[in-house]
C-alpha atoms as a PDB file:
ATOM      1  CA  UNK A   1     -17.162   1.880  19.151  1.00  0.00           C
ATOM      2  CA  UNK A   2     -14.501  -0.743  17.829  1.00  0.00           C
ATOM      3  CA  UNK A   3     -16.981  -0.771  14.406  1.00  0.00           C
ATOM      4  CA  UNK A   4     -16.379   2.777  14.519  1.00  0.00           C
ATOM      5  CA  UNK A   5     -12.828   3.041  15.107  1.00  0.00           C
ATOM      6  CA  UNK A   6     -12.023   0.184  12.644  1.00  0.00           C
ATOM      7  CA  UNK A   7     -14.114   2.310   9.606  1.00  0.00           C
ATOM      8  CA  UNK A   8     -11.811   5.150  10.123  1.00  0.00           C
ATOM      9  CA  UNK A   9      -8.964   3.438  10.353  1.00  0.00           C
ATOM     10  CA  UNK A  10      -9.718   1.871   7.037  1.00  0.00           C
ATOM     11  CA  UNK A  11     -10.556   4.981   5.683  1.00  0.00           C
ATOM     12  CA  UNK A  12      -6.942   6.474   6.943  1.00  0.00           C
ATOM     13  CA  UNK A  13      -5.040   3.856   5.421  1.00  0.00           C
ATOM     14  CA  UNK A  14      -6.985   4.657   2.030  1.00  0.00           C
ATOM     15  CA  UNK A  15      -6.537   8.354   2.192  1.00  0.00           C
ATOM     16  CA  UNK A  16      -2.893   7.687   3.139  1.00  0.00           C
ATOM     17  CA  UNK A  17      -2.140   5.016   0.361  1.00  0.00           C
ATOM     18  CA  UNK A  18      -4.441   7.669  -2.107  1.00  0.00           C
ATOM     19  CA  UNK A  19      -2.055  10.358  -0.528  1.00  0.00           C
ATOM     20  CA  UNK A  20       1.169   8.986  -0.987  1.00  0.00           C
ATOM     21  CA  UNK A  21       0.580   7.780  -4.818  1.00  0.00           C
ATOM     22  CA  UNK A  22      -0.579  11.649  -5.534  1.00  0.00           C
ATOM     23  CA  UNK A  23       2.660  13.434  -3.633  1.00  0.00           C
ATOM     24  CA  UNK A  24       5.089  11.437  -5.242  1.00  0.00           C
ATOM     25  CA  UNK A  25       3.472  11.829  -9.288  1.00  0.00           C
ATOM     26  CA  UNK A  26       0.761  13.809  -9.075  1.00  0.00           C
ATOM     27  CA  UNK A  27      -3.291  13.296 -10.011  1.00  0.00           C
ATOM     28  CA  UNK A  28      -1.358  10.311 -11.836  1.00  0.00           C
ATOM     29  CA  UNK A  29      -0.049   9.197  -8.883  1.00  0.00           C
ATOM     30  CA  UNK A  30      -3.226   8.770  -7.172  1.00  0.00           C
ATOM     31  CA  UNK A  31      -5.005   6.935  -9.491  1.00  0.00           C
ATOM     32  CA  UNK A  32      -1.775   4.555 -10.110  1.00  0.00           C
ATOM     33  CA  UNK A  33      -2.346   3.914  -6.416  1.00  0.00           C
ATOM     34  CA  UNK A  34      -6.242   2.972  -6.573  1.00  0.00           C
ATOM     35  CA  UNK A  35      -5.250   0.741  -9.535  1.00  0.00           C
ATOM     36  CA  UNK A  36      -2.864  -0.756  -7.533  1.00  0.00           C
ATOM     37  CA  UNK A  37      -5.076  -1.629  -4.335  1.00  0.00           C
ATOM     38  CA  UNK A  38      -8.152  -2.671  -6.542  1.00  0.00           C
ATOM     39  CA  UNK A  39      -5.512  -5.437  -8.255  1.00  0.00           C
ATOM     40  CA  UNK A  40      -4.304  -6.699  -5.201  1.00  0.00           C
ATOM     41  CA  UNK A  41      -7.793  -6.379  -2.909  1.00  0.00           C
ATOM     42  CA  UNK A  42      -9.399  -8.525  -6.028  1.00  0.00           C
ATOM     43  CA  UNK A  43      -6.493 -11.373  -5.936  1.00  0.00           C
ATOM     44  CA  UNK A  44      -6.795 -11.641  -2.370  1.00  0.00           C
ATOM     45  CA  UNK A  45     -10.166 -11.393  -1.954  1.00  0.00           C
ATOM     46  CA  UNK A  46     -10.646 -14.500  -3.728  1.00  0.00           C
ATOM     47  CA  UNK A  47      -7.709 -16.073  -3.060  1.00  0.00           C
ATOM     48  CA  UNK A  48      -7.331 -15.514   0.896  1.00  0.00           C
ATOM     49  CA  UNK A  49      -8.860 -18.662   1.901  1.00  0.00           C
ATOM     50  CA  UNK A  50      -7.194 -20.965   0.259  1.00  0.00           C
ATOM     51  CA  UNK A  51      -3.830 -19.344   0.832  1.00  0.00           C
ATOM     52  CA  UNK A  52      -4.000 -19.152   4.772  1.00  0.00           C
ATOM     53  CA  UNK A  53      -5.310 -22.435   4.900  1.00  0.00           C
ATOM     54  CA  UNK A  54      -2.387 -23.582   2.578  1.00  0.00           C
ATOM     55  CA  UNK A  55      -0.142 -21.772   5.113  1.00  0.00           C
ATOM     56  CA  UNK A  56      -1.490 -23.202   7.968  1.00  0.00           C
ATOM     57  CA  UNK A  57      -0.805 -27.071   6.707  1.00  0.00           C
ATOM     58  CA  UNK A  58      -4.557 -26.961   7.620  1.00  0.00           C
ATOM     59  CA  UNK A  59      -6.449 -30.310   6.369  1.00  0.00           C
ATOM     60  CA  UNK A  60     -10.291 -30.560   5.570  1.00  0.00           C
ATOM     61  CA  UNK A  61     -12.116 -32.970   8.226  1.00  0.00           C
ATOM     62  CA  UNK A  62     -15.379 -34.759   8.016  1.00  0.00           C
ATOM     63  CA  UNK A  63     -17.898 -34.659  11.127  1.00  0.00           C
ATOM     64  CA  UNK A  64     -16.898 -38.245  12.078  1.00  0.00           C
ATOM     65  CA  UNK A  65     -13.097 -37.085  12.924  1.00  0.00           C
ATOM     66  CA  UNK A  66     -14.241 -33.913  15.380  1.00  0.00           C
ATOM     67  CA  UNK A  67     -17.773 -34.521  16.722  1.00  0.00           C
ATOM     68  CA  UNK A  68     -17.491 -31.873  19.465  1.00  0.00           C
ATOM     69  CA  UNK A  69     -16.214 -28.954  16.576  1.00  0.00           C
ATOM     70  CA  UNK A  70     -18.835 -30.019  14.343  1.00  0.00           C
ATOM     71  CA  UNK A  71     -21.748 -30.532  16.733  1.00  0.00           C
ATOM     72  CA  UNK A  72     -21.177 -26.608  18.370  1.00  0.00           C
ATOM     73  CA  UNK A  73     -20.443 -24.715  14.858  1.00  0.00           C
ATOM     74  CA  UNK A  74     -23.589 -26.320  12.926  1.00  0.00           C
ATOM     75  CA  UNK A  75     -25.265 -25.112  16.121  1.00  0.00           C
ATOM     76  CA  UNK A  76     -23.534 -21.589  16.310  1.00  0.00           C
ATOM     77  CA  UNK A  77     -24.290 -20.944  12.628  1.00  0.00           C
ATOM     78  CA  UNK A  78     -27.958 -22.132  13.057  1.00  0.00           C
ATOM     79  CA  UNK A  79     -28.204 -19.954  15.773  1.00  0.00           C
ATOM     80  CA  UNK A  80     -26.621 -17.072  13.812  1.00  0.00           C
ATOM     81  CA  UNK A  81     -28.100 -18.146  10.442  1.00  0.00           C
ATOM     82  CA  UNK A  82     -25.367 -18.586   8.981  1.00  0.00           C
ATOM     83  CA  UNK A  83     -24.136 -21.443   6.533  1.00  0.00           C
ATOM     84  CA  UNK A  84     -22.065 -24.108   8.049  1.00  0.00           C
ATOM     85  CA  UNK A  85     -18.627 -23.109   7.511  1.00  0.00           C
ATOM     86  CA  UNK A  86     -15.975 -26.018   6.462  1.00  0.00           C
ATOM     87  CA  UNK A  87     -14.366 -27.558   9.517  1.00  0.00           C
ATOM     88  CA  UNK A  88     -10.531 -28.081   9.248  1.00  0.00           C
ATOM     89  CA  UNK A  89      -7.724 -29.246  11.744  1.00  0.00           C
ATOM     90  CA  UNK A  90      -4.318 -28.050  11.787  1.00  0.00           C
ATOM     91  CA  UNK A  91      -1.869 -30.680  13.313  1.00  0.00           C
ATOM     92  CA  UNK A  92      -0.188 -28.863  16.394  1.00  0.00           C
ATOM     93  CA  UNK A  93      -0.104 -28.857  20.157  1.00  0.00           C
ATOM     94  CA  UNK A  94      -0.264 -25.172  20.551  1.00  0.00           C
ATOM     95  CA  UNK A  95      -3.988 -24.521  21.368  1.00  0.00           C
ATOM     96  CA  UNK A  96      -5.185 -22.017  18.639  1.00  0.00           C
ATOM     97  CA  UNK A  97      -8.096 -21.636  16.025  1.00  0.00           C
ATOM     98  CA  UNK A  98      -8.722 -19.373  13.353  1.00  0.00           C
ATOM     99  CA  UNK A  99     -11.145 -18.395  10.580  1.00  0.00           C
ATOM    100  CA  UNK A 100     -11.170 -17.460   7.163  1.00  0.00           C
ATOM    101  CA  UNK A 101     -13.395 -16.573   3.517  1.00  0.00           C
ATOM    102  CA  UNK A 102     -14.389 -13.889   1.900  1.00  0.00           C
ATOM    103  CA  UNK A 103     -18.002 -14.345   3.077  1.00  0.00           C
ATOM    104  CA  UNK A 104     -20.112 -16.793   5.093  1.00  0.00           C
ATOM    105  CA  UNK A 105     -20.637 -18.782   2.061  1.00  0.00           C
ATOM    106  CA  UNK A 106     -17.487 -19.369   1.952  1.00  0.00           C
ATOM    107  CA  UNK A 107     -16.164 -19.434   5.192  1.00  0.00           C
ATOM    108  CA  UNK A 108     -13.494 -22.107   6.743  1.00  0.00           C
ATOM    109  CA  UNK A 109     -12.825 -22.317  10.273  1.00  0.00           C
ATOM    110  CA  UNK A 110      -9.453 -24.147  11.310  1.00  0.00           C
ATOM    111  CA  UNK A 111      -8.554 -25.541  14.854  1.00  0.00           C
ATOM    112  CA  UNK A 112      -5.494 -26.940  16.197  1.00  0.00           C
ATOM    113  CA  UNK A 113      -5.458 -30.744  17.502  1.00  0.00           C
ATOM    114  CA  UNK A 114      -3.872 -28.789  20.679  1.00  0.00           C
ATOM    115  CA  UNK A 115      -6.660 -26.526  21.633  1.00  0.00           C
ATOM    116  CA  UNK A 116      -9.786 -29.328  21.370  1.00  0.00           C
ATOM    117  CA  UNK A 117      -7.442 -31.402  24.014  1.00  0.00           C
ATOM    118  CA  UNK A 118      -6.918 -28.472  26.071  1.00  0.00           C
ATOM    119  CA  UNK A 119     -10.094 -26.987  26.148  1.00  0.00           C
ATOM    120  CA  UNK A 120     -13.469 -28.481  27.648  1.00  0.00           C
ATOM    121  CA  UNK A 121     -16.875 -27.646  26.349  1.00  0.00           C
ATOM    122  CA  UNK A 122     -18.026 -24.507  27.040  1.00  0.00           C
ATOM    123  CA  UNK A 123     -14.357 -23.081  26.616  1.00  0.00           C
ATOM    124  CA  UNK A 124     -13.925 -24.616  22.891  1.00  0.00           C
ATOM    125  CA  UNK A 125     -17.822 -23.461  22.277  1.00  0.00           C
ATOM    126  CA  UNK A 126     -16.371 -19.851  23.491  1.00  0.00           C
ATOM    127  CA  UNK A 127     -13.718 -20.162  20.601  1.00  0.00           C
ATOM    128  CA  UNK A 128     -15.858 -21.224  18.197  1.00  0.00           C
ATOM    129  CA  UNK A 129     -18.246 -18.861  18.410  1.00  0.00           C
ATOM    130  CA  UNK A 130     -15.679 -16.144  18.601  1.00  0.00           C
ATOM    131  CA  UNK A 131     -14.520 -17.417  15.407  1.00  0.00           C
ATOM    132  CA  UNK A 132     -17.997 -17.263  13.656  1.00  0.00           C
ATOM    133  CA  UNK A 133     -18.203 -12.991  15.097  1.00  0.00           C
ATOM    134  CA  UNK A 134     -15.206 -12.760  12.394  1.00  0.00           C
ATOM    135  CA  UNK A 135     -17.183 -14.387   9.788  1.00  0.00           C
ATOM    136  CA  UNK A 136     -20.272 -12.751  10.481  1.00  0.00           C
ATOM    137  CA  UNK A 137     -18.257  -9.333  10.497  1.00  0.00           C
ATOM    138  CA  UNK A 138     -16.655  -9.691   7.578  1.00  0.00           C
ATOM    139  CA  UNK A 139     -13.245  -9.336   9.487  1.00  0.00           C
ATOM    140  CA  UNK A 140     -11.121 -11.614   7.448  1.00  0.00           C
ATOM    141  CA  UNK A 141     -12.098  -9.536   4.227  1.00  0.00           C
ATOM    142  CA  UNK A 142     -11.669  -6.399   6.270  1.00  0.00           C
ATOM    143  CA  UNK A 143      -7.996  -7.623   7.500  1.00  0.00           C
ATOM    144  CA  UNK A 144      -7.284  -8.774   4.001  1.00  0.00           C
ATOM    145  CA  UNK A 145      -7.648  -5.511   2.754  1.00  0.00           C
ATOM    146  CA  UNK A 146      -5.882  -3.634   5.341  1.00  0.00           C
ATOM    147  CA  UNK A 147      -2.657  -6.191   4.741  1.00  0.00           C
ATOM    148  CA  UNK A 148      -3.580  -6.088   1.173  1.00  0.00           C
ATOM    149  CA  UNK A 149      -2.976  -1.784   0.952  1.00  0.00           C
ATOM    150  CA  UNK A 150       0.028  -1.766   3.389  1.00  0.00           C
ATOM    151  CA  UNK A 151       1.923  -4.256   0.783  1.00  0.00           C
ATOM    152  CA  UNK A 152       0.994  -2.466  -2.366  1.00  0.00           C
ATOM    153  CA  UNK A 153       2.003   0.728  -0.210  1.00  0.00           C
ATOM    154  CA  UNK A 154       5.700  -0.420   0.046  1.00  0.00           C
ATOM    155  CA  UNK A 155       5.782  -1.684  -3.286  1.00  0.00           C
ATOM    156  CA  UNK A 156       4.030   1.598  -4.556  1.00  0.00           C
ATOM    157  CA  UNK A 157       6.676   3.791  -2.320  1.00  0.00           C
ATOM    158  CA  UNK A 158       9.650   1.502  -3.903  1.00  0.00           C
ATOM    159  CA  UNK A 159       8.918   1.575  -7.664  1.00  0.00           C
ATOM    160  CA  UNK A 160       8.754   5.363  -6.918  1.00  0.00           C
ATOM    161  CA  UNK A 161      11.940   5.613  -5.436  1.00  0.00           C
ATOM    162  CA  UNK A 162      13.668   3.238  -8.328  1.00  0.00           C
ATOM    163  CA  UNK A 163      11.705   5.228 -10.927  1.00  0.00           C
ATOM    164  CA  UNK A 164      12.992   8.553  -9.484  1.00  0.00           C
ATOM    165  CA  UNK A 165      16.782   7.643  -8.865  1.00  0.00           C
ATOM    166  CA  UNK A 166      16.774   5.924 -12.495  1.00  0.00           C
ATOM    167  CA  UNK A 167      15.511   9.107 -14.255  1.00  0.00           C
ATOM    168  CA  UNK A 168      17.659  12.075 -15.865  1.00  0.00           C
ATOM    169  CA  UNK A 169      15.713  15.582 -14.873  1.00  0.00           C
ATOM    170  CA  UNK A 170      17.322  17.312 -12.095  1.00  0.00           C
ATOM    171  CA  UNK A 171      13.489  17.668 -10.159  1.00  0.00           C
ATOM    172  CA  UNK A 172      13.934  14.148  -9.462  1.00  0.00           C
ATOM    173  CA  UNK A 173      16.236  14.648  -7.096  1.00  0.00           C
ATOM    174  CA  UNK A 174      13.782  15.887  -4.787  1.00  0.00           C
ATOM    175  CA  UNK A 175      11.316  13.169  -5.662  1.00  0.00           C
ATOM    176  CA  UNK A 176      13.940  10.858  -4.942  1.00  0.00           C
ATOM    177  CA  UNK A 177      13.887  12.126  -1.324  1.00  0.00           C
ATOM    178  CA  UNK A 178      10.730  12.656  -1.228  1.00  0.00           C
ATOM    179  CA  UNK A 179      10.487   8.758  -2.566  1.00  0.00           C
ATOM    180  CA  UNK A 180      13.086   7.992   0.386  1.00  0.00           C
ATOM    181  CA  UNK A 181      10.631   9.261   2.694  1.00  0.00           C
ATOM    182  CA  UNK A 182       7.450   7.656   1.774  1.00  0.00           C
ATOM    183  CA  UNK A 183       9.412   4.570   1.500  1.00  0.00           C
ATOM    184  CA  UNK A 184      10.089   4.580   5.262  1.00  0.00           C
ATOM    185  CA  UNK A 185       7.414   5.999   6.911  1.00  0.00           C
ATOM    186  CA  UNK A 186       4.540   5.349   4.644  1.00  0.00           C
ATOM    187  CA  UNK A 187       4.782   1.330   5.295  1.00  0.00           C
ATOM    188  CA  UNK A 188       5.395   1.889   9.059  1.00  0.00           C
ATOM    189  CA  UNK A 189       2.215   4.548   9.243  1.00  0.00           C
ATOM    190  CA  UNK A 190       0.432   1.563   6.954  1.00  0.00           C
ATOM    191  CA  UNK A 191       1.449  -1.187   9.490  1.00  0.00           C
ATOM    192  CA  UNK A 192       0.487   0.369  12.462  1.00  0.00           C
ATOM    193  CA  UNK A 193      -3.112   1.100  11.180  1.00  0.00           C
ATOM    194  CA  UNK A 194      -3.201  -2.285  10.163  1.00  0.00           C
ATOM    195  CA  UNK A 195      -2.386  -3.626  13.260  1.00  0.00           C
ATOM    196  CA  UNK A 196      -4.831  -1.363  14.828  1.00  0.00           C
ATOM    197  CA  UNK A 197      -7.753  -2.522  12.825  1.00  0.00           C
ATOM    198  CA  UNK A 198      -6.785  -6.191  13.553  1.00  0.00           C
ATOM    199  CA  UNK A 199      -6.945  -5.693  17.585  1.00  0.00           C
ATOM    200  CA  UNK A 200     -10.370  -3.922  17.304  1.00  0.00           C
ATOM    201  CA  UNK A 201     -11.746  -6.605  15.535  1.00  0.00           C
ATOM    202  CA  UNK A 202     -10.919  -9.005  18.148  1.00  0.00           C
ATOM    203  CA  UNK A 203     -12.320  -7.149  20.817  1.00  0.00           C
ATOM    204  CA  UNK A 204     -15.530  -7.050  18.641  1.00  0.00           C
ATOM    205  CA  UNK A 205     -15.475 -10.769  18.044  1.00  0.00           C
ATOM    206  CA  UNK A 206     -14.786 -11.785  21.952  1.00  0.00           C
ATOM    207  CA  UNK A 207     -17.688  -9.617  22.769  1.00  0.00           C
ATOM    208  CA  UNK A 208     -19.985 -10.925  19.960  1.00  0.00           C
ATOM    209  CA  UNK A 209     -18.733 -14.740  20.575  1.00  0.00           C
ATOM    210  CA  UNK A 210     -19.641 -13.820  24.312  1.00  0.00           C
ATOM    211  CA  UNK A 211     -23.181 -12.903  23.357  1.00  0.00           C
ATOM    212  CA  UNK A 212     -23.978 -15.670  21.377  1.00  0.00           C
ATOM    213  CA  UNK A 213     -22.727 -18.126  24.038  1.00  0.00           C
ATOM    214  CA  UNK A 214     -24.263 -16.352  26.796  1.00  0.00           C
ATOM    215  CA  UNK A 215     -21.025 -17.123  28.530  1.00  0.00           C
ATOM    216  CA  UNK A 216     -18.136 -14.713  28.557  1.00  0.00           C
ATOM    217  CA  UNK A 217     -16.391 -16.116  31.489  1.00  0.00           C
ATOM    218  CA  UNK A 218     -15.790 -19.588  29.036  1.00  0.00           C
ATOM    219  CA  UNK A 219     -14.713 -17.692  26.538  1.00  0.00           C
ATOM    220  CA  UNK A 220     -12.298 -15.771  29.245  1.00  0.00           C
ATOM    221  CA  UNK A 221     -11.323 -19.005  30.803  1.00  0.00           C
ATOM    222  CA  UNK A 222     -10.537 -20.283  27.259  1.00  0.00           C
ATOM    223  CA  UNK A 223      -7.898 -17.047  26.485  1.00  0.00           C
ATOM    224  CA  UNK A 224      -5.822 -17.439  29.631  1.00  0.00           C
ATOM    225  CA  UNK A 225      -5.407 -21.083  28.793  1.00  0.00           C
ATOM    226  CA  UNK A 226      -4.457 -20.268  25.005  1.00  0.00           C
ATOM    227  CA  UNK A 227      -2.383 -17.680  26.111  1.00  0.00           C
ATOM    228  CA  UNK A 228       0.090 -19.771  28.112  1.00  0.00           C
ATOM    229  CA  UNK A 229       0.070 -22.582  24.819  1.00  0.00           C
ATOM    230  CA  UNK A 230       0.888 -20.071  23.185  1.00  0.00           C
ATOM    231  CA  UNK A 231       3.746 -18.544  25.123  1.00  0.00           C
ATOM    232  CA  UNK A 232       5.145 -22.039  25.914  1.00  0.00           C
ATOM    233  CA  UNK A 233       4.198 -24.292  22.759  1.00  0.00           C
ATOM    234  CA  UNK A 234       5.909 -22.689  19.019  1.00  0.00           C
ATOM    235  CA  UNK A 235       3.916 -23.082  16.472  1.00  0.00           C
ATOM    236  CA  UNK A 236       5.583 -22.621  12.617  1.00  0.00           C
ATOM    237  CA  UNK A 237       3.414 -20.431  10.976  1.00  0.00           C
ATOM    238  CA  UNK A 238       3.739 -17.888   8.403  1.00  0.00           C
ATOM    239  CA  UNK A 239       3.842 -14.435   9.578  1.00  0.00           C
ATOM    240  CA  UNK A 240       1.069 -12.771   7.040  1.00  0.00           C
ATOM    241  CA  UNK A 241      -1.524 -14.880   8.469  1.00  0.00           C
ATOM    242  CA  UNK A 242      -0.901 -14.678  12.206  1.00  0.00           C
ATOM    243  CA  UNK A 243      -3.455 -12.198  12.601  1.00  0.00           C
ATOM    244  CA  UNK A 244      -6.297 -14.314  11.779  1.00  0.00           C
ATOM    245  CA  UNK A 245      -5.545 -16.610  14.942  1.00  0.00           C
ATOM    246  CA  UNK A 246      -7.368 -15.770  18.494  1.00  0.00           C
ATOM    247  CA  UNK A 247      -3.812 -15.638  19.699  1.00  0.00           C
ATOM    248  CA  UNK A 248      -0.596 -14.890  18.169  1.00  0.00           C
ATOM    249  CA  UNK A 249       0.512 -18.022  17.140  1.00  0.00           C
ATOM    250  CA  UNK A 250       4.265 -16.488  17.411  1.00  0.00           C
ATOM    251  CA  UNK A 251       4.084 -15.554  20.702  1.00  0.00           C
ATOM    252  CA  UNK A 252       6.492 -18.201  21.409  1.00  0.00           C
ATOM    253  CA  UNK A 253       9.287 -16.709  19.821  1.00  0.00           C
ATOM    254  CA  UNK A 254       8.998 -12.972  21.022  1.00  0.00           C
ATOM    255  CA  UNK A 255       9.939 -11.738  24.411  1.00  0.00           C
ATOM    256  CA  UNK A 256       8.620 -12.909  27.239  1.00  0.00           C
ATOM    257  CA  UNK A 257       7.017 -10.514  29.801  1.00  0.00           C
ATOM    258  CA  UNK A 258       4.257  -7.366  29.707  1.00  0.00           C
ATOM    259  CA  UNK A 259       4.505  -5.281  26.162  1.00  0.00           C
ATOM    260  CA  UNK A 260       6.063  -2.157  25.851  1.00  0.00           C
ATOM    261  CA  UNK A 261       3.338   0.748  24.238  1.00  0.00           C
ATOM    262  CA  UNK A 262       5.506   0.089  21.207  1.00  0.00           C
ATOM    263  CA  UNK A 263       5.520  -3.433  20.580  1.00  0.00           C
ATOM    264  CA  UNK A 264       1.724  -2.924  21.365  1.00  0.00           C
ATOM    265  CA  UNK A 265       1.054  -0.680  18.349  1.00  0.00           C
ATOM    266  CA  UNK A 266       3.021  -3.301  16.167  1.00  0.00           C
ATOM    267  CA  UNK A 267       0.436  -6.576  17.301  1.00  0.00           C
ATOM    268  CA  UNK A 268      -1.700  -8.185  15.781  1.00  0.00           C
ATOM    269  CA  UNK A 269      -3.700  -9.147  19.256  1.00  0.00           C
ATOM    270  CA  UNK A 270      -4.936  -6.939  21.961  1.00  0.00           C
ATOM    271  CA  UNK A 271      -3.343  -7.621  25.329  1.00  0.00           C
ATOM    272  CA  UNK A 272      -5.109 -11.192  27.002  1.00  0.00           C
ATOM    273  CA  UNK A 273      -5.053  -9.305  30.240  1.00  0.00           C
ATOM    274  CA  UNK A 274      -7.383  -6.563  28.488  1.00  0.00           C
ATOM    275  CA  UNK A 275      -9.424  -9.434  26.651  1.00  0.00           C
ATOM    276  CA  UNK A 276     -10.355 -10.942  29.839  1.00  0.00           C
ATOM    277  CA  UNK A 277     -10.872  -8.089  32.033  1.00  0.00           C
ATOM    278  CA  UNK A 278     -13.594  -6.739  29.189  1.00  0.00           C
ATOM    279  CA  UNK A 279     -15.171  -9.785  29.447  1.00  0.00           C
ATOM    280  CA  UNK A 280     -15.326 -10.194  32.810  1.00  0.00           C
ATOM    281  CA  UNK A 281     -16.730  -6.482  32.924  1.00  0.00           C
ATOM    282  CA  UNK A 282     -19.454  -7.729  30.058  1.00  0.00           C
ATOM    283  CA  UNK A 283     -20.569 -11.432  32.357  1.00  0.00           C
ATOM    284  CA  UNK A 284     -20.864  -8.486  35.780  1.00  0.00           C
ATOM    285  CA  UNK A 285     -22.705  -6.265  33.691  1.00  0.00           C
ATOM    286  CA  UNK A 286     -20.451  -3.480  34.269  1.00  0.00           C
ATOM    287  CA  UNK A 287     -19.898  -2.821  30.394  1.00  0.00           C
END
């Protein structure tokens, strides 16, 4: 069902972006749009890796420097048949991980010195595995490209709106609205898709890192630890790639407390109290 939900949700965004390049000039419009989001989807998708891990100060490690991370992803990925991603630590207390690459070939998964301290075994092995769902998925290409459309939206909507007030026929006047429009609600419609597609995939990847383990009460037991690190512990991270962490890594600088339904439709994570309880429901067989 969250495979499901996240192929429409792609396929909104594209109609929308498609839609929104075609009311504001036309047939011309429309394709301006695609040209748009197949320039930006093929910068990113070759240059995502590189720039999160650049974001995240993240540092390549050899085997000698993490045993434990190295000995549980070469066996994750042999269990998954999967290439051994590159290992790489990101010097912080909060307890957090992340993965990246375009493909398994080319995968990277990043961990924080604060979550292998905080976490034992089967916990970190929980994480890790987790991680390796989103490479296996594809769901750091698939959140690329969903951040990827909703910034060449706004841009799109902009240069729209300049071109329109900067022009001399009196039609544009009502492009120029219509510009105004599209300028506003386009990039909020955008973002809350986005952020839609980024919470299903992490309920996909807890449930696949849970079947791979075998465990899904480690991997549960692992969240509500990284959840209070993460509420207590601030970690300086760039915004953009926040949503490749298994928890917000800003979560220490927002408001404390249970999420209103609208800050909920504007994260990047699903609630923790939801991640657990669906795991607790998958270990009791109930889902």
């Amino acid at each position: 069902m969250n495979n499901v939900k996240t192929a429409a949700l792609l396929g909104f965004l594209g109609a929308l972006f498609v839609g929104v390049g075609y009311l504001l000039n036309g047939p011309r419009g429309g394709l301006l749009a695609l040209g748009f989001a197949g320039i930006f989807n093929f910068g990113i998708y070759f240059f995502s890796d590189r720039i999160a891990l650049r974001s995240a100060r993240a540092k390549p490690i050899d085997p000698n420097e993490l045993p434990n991370v190295y000995s549980i992803v070469s066996s994750l990925a042999q269990r998954e048949q999967m290439p051994m991603p590159a290992i790489y630590l990101i010097d912080s207390p909060q307890p957090n991980a992340f993965a990246t690459g375009r493909s398994p070939k080319k995968a990277a998964v990043a961990v924080t010195t604060g979550i292998v301290e905080l976490l034992d075994y089967r916990e970190l092995e929980g994480v890790l595995a987790h991680e390796l769902a989103h490479v296996k998925n594809r769901d750091v290409l698939i959140a690329t490209i969903a951040a990827t459309m909703a910034a060449a939206l706004a841009f799109l909507a902009r240069m729209a709106l300049w071109s329109s007030i900067g022009g001399r026929r009196n039609s544009n006047a009502l492009v120029g609205i219509v510009g105004l429009v599209a300028m506003i609600l386009a990039p909020i419609a955008a973002a809350v898709i986005q952020m839609a597609i980024s919470r299903n995939r992490e309920f996909e990847a807890d449930r696949d890192g849970a079947r791979v383990t075998g465990s899904p009460l480690a991997l549960a037991s692992a969240l509500r630890k990284i959840s209070v690190g993460t509420a207590t512990l601030p970690m300086d991270v760039n915004p953009a790639i926040s949503q490749l962490f298994i928890a917000d890594p800003l979560k220490a600088f927002g408001s404390k407390g249970r999420q209103s339904r609208t800050r909920k439709m504007f994260s990047t994570h699903p609630p923790v109290e939801e991640r657990i309880e669906r795991l607790e429901k998958m270990a009791y067989g109930i889902s």
